[in-house]
C-alpha atoms as a PDB file:
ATOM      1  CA  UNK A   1       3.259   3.642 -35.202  1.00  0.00           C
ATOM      2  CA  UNK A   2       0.139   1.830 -35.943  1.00  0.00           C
ATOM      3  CA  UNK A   3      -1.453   0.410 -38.750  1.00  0.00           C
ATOM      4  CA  UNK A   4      -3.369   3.524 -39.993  1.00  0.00           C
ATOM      5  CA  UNK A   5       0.095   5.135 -39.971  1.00  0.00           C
ATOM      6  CA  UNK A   6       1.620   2.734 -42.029  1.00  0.00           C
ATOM      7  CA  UNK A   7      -1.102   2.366 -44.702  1.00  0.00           C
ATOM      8  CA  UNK A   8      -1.310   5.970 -45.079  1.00  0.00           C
ATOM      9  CA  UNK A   9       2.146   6.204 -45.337  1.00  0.00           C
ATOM     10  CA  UNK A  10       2.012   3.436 -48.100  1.00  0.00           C
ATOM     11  CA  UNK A  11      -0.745   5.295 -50.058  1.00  0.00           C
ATOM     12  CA  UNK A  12       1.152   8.710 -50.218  1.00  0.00           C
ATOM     13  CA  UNK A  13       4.277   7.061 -51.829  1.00  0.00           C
ATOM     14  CA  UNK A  14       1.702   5.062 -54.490  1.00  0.00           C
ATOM     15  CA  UNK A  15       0.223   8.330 -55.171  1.00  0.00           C
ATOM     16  CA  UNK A  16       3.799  10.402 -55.656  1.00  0.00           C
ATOM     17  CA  UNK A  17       2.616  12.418 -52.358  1.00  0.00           C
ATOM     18  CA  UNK A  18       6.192  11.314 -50.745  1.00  0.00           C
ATOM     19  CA  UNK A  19       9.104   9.645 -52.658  1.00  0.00           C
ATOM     20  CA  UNK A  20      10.552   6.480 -51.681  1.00  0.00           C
ATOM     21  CA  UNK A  21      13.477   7.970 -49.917  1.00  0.00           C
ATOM     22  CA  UNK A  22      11.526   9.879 -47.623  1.00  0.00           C
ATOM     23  CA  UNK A  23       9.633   6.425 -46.458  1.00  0.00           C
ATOM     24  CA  UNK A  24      12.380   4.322 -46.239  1.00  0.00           C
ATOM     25  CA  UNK A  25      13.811   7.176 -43.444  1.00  0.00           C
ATOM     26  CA  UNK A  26      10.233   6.957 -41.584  1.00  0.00           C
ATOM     27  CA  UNK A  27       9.822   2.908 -41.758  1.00  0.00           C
ATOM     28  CA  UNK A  28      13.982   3.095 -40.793  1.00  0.00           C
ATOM     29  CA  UNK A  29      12.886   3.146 -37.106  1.00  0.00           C
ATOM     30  CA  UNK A  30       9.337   0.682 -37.239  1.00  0.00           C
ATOM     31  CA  UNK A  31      11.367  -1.780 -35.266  1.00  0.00           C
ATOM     32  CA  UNK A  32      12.367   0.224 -32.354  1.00  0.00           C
ATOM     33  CA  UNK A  33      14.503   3.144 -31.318  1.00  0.00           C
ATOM     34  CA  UNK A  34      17.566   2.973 -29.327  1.00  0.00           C
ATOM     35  CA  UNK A  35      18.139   6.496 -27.740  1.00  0.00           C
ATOM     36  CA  UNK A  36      20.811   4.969 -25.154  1.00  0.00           C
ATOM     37  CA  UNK A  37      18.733   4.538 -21.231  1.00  0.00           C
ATOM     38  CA  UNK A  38      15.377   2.915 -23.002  1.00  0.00           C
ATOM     39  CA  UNK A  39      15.047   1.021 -26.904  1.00  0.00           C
ATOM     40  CA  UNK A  40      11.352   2.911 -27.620  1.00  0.00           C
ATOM     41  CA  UNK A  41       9.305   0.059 -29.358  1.00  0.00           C
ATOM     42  CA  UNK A  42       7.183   1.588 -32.292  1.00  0.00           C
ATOM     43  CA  UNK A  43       6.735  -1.881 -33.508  1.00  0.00           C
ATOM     44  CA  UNK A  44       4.620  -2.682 -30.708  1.00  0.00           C
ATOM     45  CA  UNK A  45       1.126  -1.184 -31.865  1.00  0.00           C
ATOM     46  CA  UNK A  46       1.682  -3.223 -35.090  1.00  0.00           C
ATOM     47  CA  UNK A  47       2.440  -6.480 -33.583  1.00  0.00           C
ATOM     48  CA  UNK A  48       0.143  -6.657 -30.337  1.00  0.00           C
ATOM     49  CA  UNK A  49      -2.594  -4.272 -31.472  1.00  0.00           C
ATOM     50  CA  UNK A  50      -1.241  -1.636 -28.562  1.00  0.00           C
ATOM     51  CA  UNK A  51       1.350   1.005 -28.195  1.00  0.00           C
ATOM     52  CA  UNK A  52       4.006   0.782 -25.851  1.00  0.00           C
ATOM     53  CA  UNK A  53       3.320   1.964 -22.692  1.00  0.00           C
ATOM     54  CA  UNK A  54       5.781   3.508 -19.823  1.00  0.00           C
ATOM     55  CA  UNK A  55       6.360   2.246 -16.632  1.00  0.00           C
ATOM     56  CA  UNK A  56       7.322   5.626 -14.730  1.00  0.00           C
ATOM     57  CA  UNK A  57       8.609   4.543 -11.118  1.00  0.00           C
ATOM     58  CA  UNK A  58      12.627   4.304 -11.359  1.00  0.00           C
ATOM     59  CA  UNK A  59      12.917   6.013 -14.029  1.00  0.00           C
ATOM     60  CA  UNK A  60      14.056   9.983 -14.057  1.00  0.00           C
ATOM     61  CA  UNK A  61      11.580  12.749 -15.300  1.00  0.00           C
ATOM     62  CA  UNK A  62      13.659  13.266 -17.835  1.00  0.00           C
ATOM     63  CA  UNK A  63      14.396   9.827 -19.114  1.00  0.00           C
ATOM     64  CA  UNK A  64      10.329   9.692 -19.204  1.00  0.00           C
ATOM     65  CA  UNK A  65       9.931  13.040 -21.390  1.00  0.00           C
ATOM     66  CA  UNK A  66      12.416  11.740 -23.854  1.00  0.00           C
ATOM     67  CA  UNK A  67      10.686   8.383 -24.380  1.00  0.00           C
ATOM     68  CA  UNK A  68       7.347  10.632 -24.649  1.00  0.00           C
ATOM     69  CA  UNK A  69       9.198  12.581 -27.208  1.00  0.00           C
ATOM     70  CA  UNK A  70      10.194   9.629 -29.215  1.00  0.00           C
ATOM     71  CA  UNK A  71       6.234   8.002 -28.933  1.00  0.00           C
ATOM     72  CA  UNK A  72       5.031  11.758 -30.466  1.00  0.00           C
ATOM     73  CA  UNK A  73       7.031  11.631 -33.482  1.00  0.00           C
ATOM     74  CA  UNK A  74       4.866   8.324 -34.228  1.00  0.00           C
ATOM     75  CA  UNK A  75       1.743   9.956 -33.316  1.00  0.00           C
ATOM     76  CA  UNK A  76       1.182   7.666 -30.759  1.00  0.00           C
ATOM     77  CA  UNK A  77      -0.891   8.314 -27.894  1.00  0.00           C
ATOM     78  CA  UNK A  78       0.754   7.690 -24.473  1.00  0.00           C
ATOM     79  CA  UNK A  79      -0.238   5.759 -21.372  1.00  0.00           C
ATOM     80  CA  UNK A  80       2.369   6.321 -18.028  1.00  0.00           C
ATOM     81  CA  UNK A  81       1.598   4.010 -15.393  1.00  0.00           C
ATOM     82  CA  UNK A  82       3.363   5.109 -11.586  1.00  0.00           C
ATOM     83  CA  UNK A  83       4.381   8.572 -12.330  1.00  0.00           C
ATOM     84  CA  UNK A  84       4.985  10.553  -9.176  1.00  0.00           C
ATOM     85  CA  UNK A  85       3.915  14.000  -8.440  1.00  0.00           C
ATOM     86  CA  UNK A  86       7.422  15.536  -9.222  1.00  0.00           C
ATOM     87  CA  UNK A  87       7.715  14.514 -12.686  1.00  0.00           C
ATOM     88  CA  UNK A  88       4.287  15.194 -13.410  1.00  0.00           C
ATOM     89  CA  UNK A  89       4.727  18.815 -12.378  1.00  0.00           C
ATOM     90  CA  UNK A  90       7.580  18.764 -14.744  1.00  0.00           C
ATOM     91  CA  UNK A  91       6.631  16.798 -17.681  1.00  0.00           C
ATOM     92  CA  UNK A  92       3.363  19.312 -17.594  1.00  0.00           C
ATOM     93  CA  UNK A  93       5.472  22.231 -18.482  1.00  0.00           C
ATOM     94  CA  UNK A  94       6.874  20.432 -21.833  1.00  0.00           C
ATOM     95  CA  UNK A  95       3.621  18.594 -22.748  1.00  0.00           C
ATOM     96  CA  UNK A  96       0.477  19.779 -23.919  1.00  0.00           C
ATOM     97  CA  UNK A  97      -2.688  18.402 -22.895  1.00  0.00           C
ATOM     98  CA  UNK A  98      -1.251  15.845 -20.758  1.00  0.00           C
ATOM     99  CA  UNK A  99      -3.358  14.252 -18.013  1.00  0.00           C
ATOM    100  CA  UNK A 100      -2.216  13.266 -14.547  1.00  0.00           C
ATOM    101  CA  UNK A 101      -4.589  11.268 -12.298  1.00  0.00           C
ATOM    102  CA  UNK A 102      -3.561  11.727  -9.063  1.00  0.00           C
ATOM    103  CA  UNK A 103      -5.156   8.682  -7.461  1.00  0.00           C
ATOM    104  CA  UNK A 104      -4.141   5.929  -9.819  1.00  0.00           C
ATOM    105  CA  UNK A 105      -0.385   7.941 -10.912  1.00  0.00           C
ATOM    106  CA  UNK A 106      -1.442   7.498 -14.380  1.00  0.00           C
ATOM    107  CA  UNK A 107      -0.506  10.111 -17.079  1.00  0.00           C
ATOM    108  CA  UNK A 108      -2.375  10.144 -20.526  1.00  0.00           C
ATOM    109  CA  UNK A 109      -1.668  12.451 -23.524  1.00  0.00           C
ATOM    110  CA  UNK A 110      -4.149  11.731 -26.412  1.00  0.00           C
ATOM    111  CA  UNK A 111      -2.972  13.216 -29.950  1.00  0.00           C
ATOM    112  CA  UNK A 112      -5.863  11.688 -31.464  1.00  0.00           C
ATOM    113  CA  UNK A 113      -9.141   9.885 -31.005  1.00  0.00           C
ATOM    114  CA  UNK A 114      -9.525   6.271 -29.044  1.00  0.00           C
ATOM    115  CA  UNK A 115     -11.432   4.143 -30.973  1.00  0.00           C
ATOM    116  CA  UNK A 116     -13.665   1.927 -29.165  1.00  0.00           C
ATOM    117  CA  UNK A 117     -12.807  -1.601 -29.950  1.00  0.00           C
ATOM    118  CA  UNK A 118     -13.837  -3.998 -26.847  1.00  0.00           C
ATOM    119  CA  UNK A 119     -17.195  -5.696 -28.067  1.00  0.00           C
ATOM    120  CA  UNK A 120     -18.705  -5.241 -24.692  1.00  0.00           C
ATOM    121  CA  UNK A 121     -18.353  -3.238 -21.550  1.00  0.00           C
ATOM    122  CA  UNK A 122     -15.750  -3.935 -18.531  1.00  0.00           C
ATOM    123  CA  UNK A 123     -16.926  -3.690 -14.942  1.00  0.00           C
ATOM    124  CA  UNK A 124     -14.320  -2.774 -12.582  1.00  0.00           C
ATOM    125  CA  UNK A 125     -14.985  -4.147  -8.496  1.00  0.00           C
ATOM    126  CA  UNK A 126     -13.504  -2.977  -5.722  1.00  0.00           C
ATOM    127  CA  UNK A 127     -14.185  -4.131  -2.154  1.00  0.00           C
ATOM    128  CA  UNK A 128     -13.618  -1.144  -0.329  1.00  0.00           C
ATOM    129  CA  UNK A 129     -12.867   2.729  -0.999  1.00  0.00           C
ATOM    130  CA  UNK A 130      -9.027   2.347  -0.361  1.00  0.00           C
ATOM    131  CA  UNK A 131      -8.855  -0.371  -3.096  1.00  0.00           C
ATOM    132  CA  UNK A 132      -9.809   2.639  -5.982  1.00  0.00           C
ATOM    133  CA  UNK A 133      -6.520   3.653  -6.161  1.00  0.00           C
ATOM    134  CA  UNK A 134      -5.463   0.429  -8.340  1.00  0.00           C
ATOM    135  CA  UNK A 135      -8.903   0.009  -9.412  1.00  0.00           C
ATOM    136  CA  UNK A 136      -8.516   2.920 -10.910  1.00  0.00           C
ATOM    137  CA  UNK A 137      -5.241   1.909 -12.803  1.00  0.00           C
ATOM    138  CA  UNK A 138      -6.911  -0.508 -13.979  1.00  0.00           C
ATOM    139  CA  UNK A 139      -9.831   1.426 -15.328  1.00  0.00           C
ATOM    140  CA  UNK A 140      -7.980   4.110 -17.248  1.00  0.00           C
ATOM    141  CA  UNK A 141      -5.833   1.467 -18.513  1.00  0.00           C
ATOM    142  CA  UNK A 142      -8.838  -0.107 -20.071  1.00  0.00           C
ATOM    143  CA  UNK A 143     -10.657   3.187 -21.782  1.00  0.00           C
ATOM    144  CA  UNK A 144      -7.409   4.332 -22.995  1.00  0.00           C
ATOM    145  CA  UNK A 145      -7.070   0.692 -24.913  1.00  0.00           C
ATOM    146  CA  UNK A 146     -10.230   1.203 -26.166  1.00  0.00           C
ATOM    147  CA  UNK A 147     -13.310  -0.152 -24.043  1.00  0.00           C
ATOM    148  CA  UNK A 148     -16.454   0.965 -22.347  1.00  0.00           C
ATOM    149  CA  UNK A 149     -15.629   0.584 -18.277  1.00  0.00           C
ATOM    150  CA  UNK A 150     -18.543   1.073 -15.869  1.00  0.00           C
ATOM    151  CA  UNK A 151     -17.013   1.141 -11.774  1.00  0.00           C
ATOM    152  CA  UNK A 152     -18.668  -0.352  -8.977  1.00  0.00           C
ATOM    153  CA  UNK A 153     -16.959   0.740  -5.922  1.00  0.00           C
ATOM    154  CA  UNK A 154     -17.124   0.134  -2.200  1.00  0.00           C
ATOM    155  CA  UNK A 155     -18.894  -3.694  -2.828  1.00  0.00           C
ATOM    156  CA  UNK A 156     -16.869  -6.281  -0.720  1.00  0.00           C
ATOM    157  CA  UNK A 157     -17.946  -9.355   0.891  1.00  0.00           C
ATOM    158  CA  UNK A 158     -18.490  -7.426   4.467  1.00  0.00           C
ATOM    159  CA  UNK A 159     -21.873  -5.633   2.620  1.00  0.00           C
ATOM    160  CA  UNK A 160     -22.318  -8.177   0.280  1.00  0.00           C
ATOM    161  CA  UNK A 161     -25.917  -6.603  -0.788  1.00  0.00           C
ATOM    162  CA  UNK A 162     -24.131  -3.608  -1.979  1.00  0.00           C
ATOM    163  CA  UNK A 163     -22.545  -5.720  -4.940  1.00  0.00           C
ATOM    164  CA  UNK A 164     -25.935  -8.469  -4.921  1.00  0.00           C
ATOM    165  CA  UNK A 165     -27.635  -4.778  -5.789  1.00  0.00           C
ATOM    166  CA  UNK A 166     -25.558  -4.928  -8.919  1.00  0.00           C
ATOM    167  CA  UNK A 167     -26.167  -8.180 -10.449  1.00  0.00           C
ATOM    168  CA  UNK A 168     -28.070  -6.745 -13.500  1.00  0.00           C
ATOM    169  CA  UNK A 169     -24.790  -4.381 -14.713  1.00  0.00           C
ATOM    170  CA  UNK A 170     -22.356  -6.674 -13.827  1.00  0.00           C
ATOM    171  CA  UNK A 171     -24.165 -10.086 -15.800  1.00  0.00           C
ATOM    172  CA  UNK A 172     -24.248  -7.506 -18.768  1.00  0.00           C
ATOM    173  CA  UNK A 173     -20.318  -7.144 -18.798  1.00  0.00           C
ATOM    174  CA  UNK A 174     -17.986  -9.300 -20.776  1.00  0.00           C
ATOM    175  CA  UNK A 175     -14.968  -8.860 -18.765  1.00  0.00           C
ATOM    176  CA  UNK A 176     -15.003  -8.061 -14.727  1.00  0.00           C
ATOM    177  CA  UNK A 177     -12.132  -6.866 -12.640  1.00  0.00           C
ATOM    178  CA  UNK A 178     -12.319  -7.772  -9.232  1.00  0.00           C
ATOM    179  CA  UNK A 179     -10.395  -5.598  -6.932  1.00  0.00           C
ATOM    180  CA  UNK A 180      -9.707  -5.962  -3.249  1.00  0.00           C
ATOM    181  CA  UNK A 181      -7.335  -6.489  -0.323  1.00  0.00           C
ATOM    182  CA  UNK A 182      -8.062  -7.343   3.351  1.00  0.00           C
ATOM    183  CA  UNK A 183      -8.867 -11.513   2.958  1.00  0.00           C
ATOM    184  CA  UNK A 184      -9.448 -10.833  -0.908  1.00  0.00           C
ATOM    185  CA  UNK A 185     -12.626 -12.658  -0.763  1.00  0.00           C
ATOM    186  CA  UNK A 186     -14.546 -10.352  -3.878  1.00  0.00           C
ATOM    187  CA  UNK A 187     -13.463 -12.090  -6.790  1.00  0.00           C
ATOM    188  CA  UNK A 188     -14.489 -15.349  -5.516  1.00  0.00           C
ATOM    189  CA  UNK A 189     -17.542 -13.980  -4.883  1.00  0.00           C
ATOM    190  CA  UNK A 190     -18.004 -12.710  -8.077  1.00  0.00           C
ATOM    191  CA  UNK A 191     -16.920 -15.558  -9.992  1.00  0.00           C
ATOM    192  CA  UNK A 192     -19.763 -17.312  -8.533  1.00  0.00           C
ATOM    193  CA  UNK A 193     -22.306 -15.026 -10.138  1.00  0.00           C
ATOM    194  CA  UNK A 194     -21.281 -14.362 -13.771  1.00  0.00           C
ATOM    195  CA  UNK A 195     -20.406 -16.068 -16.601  1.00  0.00           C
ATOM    196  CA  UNK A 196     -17.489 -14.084 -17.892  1.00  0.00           C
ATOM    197  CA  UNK A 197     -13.868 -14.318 -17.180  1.00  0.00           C
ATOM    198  CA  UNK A 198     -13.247 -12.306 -13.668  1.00  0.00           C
ATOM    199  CA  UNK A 199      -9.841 -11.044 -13.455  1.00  0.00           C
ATOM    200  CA  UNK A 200      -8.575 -10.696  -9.639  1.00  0.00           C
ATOM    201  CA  UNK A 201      -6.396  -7.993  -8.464  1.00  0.00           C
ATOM    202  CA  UNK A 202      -4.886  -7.810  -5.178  1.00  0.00           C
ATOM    203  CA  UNK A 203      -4.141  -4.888  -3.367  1.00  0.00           C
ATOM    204  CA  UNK A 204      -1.847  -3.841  -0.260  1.00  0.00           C
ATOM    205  CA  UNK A 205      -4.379  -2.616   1.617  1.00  0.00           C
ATOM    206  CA  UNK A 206      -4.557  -4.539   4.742  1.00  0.00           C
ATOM    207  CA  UNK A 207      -3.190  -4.898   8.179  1.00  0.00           C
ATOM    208  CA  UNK A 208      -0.473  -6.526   9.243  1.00  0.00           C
ATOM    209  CA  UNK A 209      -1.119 -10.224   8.676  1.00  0.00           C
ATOM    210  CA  UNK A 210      -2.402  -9.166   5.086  1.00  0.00           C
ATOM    211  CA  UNK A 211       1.377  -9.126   4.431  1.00  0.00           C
ATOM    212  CA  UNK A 212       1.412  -6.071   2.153  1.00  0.00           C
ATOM    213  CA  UNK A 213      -1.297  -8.018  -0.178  1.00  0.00           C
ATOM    214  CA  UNK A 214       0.174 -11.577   0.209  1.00  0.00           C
ATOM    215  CA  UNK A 215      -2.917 -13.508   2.258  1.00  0.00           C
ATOM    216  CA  UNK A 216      -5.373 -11.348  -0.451  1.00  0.00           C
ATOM    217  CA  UNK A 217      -2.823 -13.115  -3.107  1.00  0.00           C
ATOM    218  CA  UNK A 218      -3.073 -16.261  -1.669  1.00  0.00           C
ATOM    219  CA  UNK A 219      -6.665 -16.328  -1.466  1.00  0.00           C
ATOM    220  CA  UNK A 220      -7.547 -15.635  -4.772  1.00  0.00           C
ATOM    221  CA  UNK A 221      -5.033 -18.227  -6.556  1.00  0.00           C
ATOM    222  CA  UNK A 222      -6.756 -20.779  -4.308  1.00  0.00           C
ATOM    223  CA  UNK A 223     -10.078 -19.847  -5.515  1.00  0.00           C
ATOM    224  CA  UNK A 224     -12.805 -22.367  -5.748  1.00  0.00           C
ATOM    225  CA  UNK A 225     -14.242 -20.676  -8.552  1.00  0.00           C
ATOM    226  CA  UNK A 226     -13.858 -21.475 -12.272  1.00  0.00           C
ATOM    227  CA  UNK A 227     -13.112 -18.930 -14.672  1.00  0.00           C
ATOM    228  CA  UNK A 228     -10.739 -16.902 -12.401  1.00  0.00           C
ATOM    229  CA  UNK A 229      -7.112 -15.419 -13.324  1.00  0.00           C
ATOM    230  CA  UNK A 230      -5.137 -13.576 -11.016  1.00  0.00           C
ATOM    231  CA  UNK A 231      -2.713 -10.774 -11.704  1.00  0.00           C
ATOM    232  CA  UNK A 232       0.212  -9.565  -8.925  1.00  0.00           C
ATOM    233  CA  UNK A 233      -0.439  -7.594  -6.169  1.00  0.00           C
ATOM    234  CA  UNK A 234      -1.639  -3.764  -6.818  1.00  0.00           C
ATOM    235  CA  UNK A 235      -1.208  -4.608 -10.404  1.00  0.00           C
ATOM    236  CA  UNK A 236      -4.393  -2.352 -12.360  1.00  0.00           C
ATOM    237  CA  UNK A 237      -2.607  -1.750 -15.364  1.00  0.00           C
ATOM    238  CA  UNK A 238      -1.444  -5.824 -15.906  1.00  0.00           C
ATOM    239  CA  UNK A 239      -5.610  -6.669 -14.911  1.00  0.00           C
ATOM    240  CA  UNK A 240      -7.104  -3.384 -17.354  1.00  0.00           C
ATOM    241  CA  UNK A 241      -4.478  -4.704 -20.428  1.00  0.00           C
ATOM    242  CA  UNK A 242      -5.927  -8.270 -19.782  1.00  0.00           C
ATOM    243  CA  UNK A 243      -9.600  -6.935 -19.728  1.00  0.00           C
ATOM    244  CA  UNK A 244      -9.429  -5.469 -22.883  1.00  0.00           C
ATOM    245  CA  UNK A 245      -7.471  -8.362 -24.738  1.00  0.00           C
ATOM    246  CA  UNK A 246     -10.262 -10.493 -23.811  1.00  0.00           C
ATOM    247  CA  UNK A 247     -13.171  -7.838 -25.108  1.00  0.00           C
ATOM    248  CA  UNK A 248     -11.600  -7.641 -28.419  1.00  0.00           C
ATOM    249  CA  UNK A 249     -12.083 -11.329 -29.111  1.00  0.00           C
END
C-alpha cells in the first residue's frame, strides 16, 4: 500500500464513491498482516518510501506465493531476492507476468508502472565477469526502486584501463556500486576518481585464501579512500537499496 493508494482511497469515500465501512475494512490491515509463517508489512511503502521486499532462500515456495498473494491485494509490485530455480518454476504457474533472472535469483512482478525517482543515474562496477551475478542483484534492485542504472562490467584493477576508459560515465553518476572479489581492490580504486558516494560490495568469488569473500571484506573496510561504505559479502540487493536511498536525496 502506498501513498497513491491511500489518497485515492481517501478521495472515493469524500466523494460517496465507497462508504466509510468499506475503508475502515481496507485501512484494517495498513499496519501489517499476520497470515501465521510471515507478518506481510503493507505499512512499509508508506513509512520508508519502498514496499516490502522478500527474501526467498529458506523459505518454502509456497510460503513465498502466499506472501506474493497478500502484496497483490495492495497492488504492490514485488521484488524476490534468492529465489531458486524450483520455486520459480512453480510460482510461474500461479503468477502472471512474473520475471525470474536466472543470474542474480531475482523475481519481479510489476502490476503497474515504476516511476523514476533517483535524481541521477547509478553505475554499477564489477571487477570481473563472475562478480555479475551480485552485480546484477544489485542492479535490478535499483531500477525496480526507481533509478536509471548504467553497468560497467569486467573493469578490475588487473586491466585497470578498461575502467580508466570509463571515467566520463562514471564522473556523471551520483551513486556507484563497486563490485568485486579476489583482493577487492575496485572500490578503492574508484573512490579515488569520483566524487560521489561509492558503495563496495564483496563477493565470494575467490580462491582459497579469499575466504569465501572475507580478505575482499577486509580490504574494502580498510580502505584509504574517503567516501566509501561497505555492505556484507555478496550482498547486491543491501548495496542497490542503498544506491537508490542516496539518489532520491
Amino acid at each position: 500500500m502506498d501513498k497513491k493508494f491511500l489518497i485515492d482511497m481517501l478521495n472515493k469515500v469524500k466523494t460517496d464513491e465507497i462508504d466509510i465501512d468499506t475503508a475502515a475494512e481496507k485501512l484494517s490491515s495498513i499496519s501489517y498482516e499476520d497470515i501465521g509463517y510471515a507478518k506481510v508489512d503493507h505499512h512499509r511503502s508508506l513509512r520508508n518510501g519502498y514496499p516490502e521486499v522478500i527474501y526467498c532462500e529458506g523459505k518454502t515456495k509456497e510460503q513465498i506465493a502466499g506472501i506474493m498473494e497478500k502484496l497483490l491485494e495492495k497492488n504492490s509490485n514485488i521484488l524476490g531476492t534468492r529465489l531458486n530455480e524450483e520455486s520459480y518454476e512453480y510460482l510461474k504457474g500461479k503468477f502472471k507476468d512474473l520475471e525470474y533472472h536466472s543470474m542474480s535469483r531475482v523475481m519481479t512482478l510489476k502490476v503497474k508502472e515504476i516511476e523514476i525517482k533517483g535524481k541521477g543515474e547509478i553505475a554499477v562496477v564489477t571487477a570481473g565477469t563472475s562478480d555479475m551475478y551480485v552485480a546484477e542483484e544489485a542492479a535490478i534492485t535499483a531500477e525496480f526502486l526507481g533509478n536509471k542504472v548504467i553497468r560497467i562490467y569486467d573493469a578490475g584493477v588487473a586491466g585497470i584501463h578498461r575502467l580508466l576508459s570509463k571515467q566520463d560515465e562514471l564522473r556523471r553518476c551520483r551513486v556507484v556500486i563497486a563490485v568485486a572479489g579476489m583482493e577487492g581492490a575496485l572500490p578503492s580504486v574508484l573512490g579515488g576518481l569520483v566524487e560521489v558516494p561509492v558503495i563496495a560490495v564483496p563477493t565470494s568469488v575467490g580462491y582459497g585464501a579469499n575466504f569465501g569473500g572475507l580478505s575482499a571484506l577486509l580490504t574494502m573496510l580498510n580502505s584509504c579512500a574517503s567516501g566509501l561504505s561497505v555492505v556484507n559479502i555478496d550482498n547486491g540487493f543491501g548495496a542497490g537499496y542503498l544506491a537508490s536511498t542516496i539518489n532520491r536525496l
